[in-house]
Protein backbone atom coordinates (compact mmCIF):
# COMPACT_ATOMS: atom_id res chain seq x y z
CA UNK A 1 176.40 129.80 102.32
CA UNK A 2 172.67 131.18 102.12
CA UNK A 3 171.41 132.41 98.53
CA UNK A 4 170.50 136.02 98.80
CA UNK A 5 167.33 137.32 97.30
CA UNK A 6 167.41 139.70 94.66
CA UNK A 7 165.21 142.28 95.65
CA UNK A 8 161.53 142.99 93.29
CA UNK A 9 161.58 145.46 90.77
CA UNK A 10 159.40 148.94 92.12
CA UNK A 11 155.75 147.80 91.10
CA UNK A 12 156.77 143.87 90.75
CA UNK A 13 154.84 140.92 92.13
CA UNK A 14 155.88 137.57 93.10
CA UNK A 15 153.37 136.08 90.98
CA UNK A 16 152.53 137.47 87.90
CA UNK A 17 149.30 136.36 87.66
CA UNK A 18 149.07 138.89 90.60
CA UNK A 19 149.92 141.81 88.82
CA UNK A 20 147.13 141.79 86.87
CA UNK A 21 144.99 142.53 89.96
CA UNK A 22 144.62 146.48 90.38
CA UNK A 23 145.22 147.49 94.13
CA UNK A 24 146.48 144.44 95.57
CA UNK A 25 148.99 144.15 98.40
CA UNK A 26 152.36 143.14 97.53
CA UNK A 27 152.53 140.75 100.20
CA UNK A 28 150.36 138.30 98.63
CA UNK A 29 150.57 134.91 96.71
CA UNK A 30 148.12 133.08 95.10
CA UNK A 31 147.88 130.50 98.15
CA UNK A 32 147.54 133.28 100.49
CA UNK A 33 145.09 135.18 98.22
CA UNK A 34 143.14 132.60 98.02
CA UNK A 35 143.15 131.32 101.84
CA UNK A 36 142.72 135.17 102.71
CA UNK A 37 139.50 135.12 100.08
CA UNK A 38 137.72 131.81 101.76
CA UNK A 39 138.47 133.06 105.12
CA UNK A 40 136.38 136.41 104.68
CA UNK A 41 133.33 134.65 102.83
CA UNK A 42 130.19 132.61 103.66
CA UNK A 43 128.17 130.47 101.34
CA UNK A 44 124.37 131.82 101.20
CA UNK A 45 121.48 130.02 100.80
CA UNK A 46 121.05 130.80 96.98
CA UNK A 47 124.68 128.97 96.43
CA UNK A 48 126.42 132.70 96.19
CA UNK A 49 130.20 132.96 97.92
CA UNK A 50 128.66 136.43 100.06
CA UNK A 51 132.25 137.98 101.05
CA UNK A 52 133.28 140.73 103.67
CA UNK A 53 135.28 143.48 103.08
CA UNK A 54 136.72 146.24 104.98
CA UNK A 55 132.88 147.49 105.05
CA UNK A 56 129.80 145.93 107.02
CA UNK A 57 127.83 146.80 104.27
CA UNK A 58 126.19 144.03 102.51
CA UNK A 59 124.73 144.13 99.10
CA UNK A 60 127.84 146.51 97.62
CA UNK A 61 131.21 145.67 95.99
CA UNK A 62 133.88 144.50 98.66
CA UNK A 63 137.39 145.86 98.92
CA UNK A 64 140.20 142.91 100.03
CA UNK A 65 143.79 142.72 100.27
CA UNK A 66 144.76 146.45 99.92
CA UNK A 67 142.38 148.20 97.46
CA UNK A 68 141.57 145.33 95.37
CA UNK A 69 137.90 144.64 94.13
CA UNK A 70 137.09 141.10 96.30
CA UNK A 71 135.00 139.84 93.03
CA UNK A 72 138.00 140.68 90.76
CA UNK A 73 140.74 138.82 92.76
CA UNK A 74 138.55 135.82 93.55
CA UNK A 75 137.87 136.04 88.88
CA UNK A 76 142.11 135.99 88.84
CA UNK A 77 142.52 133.35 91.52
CA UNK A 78 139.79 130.92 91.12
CA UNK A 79 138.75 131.31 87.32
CA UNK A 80 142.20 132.87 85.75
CA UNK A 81 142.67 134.44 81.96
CA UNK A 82 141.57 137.27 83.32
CA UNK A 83 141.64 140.35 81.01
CA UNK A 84 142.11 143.68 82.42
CA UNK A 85 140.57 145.55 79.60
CA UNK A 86 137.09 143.58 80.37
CA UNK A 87 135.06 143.87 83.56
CA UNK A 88 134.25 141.11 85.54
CA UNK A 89 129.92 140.07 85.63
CA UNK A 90 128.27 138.60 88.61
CA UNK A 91 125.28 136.46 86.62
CA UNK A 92 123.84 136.24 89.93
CA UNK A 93 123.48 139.78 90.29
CA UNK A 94 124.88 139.49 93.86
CA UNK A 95 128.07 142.23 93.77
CA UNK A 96 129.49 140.90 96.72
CA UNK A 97 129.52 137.61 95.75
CA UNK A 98 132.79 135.49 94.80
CA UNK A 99 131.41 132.36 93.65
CA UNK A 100 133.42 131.37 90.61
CA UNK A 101 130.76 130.25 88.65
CA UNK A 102 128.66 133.20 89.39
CA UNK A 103 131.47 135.50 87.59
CA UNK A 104 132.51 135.88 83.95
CA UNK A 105 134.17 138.79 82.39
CA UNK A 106 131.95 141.35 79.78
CA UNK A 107 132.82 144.26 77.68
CA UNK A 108 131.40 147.72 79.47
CA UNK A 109 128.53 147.12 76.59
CA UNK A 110 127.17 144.28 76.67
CA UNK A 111 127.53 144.76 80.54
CA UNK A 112 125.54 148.05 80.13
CA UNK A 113 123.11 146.63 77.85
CA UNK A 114 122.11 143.79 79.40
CA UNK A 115 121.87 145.64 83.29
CA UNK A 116 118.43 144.42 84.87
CA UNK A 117 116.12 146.78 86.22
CA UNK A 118 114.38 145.89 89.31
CA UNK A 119 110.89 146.65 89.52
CA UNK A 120 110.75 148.12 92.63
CA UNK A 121 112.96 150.54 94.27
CA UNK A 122 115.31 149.60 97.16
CA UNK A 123 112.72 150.72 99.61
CA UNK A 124 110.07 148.22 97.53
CA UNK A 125 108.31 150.72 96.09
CA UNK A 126 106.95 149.91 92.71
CA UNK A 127 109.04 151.93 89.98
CA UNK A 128 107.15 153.85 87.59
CA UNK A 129 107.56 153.85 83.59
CA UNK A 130 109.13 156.66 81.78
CA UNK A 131 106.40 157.38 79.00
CA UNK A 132 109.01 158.88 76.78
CA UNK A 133 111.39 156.19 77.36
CA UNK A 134 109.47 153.36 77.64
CA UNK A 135 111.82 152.24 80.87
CA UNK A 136 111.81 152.41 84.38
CA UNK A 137 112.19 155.71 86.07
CA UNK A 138 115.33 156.24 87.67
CA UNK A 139 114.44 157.95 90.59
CA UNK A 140 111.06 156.65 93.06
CA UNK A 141 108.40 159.56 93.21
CA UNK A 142 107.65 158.15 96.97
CA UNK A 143 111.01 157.64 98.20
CA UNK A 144 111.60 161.34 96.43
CA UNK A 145 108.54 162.83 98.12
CA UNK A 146 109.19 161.25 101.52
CA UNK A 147 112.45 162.37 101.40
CA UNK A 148 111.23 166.11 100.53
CA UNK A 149 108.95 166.31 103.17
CA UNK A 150 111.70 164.91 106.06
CA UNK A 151 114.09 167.75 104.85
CA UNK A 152 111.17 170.68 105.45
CA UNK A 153 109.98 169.38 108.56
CA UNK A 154 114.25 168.97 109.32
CA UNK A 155 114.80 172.56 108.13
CA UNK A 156 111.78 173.73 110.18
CA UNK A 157 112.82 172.23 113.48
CA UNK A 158 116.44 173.93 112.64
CA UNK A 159 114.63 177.25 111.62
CA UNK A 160 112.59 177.16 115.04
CA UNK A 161 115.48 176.27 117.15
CA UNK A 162 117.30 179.61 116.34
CA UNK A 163 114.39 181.86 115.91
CA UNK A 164 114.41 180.56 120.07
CA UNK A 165 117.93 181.32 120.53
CA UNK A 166 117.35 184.73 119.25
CA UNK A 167 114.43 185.26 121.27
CA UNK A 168 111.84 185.96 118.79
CA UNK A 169 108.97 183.02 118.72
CA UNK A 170 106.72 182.63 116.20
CA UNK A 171 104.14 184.88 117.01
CA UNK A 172 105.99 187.71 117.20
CA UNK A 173 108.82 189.27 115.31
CA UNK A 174 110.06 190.85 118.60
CA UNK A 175 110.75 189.49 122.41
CA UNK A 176 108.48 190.33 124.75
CA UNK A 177 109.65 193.56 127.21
């Protein structure tokens, strides 16, 4: 006679190690995790595990197996003692990378304090320096400006287009008889 199996608890894991992961698909083990985790990543050039999410995007956090954080699983698989009430650090500075030496987990503050800031902007722009802060500006005056001026000549073009489709150009306030 065949052993039945008792059913999980609502909200219970296989593997408790598992639970600790916020998001995660119940279907999962730690094998399968962690097969499911080397399947979806590729090792760059600069040694970093790059991983793919549910997103094409590269260069942002990945999303794996359900709603789970990619970088957070791959801290509870690979590295384990893995403590919720921390946040997981990529020292590379790559966040969708899963390399487990690349990850260690920080308090929000030292996390916070120790955040690089890039001299340039993501469009290479070189950042300016608050004077009253003595830090980089958050926001790039170019990329700012640039982006200004493509919404006027945007809202121009749409401002044009129905002046037309009323009939009045912009010469005149009325059509022509």
């Amino acid at each position: 006679m065949k052993a039945r199996r008792r059913p999980l608890a609502s909200g219970a894991y296989p593997d408790p190690v598992l639970s600790q992961i916020t998001g995660l698909s119940r279907h999962f083990t730690a094998e399968t995790l962690r097969a499911h985790l080397l399947s979806r990543a590729t090792r760059a050039d600069n040694g970093c595990l790059i991983v793919r999410g549910y997103g094409a995007q590269r260069g942002v956090y990945q999303k794996l197996a359900g709603r789970a954080w990619a970088h957070i699983a791959a801290y509870v698989i690979f590295v384990g003692d893995y403590d919720p009430a921390l946040e997981v650090h990529h020292d590379c500075g790559a966040p969708d990378c899963i390399e487990p030496s690349h990850l260690r987990q920080r308090s929000r503050a030292d996390n916070c304090r120790d955040r690089f800031q890039r001299p340039q902007c993501r469009n290479g722009h070189d950042r300016e320096i608050d004077p009253a802060t003595g830090r980089f500006r958050r926001a790039c005056r170019i990329c700012n400006r640039l982006a200004q001026q493509r919404w006027r000549e945007r809202h121009a073009a749409e401002v044009a287009e129905a002046r037309t489709a009323y009939g009045r150009t912009s010469a005149g306030n009325h059509p022509s008889p």
